[in-house]
PDB file of N, CA and C in Angstrom:
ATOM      1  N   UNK A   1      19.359 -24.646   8.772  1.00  0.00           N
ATOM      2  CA  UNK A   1      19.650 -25.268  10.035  1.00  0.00           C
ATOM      3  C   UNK A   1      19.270 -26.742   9.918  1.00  0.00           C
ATOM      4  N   UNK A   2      20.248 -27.615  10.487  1.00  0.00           N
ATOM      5  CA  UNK A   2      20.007 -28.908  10.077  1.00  0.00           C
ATOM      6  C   UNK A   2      19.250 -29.629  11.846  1.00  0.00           C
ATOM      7  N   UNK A   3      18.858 -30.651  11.481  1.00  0.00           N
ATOM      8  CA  UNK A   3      18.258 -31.457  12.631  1.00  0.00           C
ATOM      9  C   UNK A   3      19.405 -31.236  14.084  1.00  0.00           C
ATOM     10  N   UNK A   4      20.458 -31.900  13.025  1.00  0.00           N
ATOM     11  CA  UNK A   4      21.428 -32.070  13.929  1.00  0.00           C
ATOM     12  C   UNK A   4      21.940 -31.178  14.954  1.00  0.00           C
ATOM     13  N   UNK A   5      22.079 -30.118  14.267  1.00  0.00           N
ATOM     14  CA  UNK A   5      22.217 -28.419  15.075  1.00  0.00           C
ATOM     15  C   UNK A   5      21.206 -27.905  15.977  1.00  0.00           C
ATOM     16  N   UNK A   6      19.987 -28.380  15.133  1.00  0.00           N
ATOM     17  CA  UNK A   6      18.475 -27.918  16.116  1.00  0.00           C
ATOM     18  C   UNK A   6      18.609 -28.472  17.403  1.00  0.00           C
ATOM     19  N   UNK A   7      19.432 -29.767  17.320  1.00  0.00           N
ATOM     20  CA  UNK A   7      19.217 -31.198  18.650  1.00  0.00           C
ATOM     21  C   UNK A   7      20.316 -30.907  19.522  1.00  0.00           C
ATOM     22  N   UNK A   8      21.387 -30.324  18.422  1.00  0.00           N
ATOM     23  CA  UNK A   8      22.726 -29.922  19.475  1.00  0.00           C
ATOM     24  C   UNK A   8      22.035 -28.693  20.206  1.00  0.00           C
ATOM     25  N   UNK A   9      21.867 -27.230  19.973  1.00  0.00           N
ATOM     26  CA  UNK A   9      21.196 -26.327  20.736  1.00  0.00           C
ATOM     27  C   UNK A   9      20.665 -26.701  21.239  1.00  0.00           C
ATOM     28  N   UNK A  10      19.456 -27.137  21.291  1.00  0.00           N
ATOM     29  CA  UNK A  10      17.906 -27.810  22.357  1.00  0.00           C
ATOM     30  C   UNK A  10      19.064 -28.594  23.458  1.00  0.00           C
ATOM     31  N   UNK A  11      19.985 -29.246  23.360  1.00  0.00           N
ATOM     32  CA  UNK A  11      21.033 -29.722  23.922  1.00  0.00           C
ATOM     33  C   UNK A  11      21.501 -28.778  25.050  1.00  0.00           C
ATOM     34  N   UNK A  12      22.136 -27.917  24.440  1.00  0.00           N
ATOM     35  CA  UNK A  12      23.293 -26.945  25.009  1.00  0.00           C
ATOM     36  C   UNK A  12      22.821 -25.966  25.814  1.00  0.00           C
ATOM     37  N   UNK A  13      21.947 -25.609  25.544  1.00  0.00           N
ATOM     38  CA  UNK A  13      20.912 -24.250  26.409  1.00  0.00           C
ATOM     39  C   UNK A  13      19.867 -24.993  27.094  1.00  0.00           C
ATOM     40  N   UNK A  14      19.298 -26.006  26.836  1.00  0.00           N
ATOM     41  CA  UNK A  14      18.419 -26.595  28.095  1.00  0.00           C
ATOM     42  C   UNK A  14      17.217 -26.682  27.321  1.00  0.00           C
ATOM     43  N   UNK A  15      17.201 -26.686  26.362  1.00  0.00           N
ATOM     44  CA  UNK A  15      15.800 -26.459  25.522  1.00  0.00           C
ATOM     45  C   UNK A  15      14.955 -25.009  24.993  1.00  0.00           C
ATOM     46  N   UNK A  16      15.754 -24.721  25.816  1.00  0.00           N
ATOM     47  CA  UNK A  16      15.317 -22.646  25.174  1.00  0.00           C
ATOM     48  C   UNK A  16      15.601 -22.528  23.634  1.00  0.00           C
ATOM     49  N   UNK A  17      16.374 -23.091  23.085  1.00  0.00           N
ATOM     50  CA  UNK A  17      16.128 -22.818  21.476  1.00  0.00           C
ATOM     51  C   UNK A  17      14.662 -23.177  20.986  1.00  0.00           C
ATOM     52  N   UNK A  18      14.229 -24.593  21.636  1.00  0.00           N
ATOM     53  CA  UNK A  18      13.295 -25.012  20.999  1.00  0.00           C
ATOM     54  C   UNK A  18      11.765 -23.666  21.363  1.00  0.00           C
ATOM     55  N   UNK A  19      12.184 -23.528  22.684  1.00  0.00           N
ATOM     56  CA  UNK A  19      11.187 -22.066  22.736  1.00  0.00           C
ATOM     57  C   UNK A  19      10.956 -21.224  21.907  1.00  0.00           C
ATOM     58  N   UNK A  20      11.960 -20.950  21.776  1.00  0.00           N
ATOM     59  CA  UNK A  20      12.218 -19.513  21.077  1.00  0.00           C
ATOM     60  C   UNK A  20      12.102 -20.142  19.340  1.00  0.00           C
ATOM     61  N   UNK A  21      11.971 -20.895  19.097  1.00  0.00           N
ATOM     62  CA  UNK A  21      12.360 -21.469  17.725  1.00  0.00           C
ATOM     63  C   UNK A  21      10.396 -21.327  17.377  1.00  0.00           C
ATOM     64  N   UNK A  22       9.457 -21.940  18.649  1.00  0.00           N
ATOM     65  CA  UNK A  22       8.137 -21.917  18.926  1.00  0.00           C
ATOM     66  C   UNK A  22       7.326 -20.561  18.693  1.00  0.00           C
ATOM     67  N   UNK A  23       8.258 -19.918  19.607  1.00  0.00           N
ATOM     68  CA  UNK A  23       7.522 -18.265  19.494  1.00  0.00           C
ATOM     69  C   UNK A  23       7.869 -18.268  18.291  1.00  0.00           C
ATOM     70  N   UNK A  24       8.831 -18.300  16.992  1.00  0.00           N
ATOM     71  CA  UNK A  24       9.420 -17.297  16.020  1.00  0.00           C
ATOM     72  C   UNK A  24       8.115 -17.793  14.832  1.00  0.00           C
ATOM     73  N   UNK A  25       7.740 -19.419  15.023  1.00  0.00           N
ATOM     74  CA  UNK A  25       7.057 -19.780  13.837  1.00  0.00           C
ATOM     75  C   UNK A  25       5.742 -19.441  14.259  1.00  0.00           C
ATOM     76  N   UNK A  26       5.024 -19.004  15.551  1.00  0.00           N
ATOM     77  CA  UNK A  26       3.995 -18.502  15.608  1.00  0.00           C
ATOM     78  C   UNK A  26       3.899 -17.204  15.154  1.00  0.00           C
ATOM     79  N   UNK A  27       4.746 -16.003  15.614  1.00  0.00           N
ATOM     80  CA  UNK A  27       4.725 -14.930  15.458  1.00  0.00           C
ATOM     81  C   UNK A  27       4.826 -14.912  13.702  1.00  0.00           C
ATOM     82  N   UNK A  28       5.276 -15.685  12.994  1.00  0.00           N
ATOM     83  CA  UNK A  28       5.571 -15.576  11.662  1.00  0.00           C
ATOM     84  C   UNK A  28       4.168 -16.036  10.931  1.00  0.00           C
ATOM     85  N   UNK A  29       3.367 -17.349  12.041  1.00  0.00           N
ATOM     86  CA  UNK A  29       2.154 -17.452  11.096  1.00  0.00           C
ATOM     87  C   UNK A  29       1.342 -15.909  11.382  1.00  0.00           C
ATOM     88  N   UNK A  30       1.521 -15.304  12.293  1.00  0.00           N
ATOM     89  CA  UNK A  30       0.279 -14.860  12.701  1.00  0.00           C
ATOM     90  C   UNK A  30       0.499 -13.227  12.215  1.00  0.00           C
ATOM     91  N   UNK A  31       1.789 -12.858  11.915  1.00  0.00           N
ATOM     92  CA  UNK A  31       2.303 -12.021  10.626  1.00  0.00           C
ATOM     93  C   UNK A  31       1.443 -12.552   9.001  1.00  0.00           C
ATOM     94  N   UNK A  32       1.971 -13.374   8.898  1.00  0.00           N
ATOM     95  CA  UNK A  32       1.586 -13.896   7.530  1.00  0.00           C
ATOM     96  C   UNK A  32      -0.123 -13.651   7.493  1.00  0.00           C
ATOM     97  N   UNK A  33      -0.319 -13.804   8.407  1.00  0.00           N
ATOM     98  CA  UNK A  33      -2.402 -14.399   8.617  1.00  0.00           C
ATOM     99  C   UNK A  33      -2.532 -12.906   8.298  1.00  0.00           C
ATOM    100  N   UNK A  34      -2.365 -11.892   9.086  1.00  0.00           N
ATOM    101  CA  UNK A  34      -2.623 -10.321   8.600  1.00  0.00           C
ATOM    102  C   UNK A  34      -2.192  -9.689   7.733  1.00  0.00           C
ATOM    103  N   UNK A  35      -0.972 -10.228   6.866  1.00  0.00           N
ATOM    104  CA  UNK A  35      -0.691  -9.494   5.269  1.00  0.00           C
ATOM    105  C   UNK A  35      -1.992 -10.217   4.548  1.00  0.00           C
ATOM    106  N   UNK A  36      -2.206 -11.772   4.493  1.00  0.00           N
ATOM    107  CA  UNK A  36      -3.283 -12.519   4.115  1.00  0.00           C
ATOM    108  C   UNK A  36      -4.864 -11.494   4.284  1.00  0.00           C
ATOM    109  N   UNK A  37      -5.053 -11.386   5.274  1.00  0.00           N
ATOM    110  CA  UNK A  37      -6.184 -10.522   5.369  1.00  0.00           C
ATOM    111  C   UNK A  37      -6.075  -9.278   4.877  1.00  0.00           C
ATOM    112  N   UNK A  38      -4.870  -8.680   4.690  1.00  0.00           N
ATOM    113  CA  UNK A  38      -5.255  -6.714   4.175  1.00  0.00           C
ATOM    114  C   UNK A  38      -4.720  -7.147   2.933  1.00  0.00           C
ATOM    115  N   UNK A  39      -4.438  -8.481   2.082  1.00  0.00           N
ATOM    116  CA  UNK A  39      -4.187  -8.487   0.823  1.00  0.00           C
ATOM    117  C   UNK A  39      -5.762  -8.919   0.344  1.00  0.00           C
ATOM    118  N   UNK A  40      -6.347  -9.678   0.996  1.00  0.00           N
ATOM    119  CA  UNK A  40      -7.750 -10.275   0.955  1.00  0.00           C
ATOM    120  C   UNK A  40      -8.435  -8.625   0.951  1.00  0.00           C
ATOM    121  N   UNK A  41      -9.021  -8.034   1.689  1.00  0.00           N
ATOM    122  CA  UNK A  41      -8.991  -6.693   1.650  1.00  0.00           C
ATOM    123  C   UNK A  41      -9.381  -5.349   0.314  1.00  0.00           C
ATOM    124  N   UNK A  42      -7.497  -5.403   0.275  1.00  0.00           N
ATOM    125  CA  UNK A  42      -7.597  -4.380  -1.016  1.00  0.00           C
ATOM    126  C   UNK A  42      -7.872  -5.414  -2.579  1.00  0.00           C
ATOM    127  N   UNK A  43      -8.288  -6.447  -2.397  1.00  0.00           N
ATOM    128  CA  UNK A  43      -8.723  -7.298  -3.368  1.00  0.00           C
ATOM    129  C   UNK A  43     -10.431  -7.296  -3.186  1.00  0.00           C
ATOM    130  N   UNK A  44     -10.452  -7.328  -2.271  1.00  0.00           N
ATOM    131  CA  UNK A  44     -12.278  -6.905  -2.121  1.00  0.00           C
ATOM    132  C   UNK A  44     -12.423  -5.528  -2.362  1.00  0.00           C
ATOM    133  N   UNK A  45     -11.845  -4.437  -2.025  1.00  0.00           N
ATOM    134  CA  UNK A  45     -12.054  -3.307  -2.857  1.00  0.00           C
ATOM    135  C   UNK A  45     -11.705  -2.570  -4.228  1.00  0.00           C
ATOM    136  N   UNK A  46     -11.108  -3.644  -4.900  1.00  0.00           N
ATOM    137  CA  UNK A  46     -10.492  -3.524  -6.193  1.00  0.00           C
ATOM    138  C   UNK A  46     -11.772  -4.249  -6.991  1.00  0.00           C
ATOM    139  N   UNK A  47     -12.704  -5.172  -6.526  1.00  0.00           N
ATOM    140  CA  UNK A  47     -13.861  -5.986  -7.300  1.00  0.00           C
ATOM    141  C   UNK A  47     -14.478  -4.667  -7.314  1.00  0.00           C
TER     142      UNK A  47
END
């Protein structure tokens, strides 16, 4: 997805892409943060 497209949507819908664009990269860190921890985990029980 280019800038340009990001700016046209945020455009066209009123800014609700940029919402939803907000929720997707939180929900994705905060996915990532808990594979991070149960990989951290079965690496502490493998020592």
């Amino acid at each position: 997805m280019t800038p340009f497209l990001l700016d046209r949507f945020a455009t066209e819908i009123g800014g609700e892409s940029l919402r939803a664009n907000r929720l997707i990269i939180v929900g994705n860190a905060s996915l990532a943060a808990r594979i991070a921890g149960a990989l951290s985990a079965l690496g502490d029980e493998q020592s």
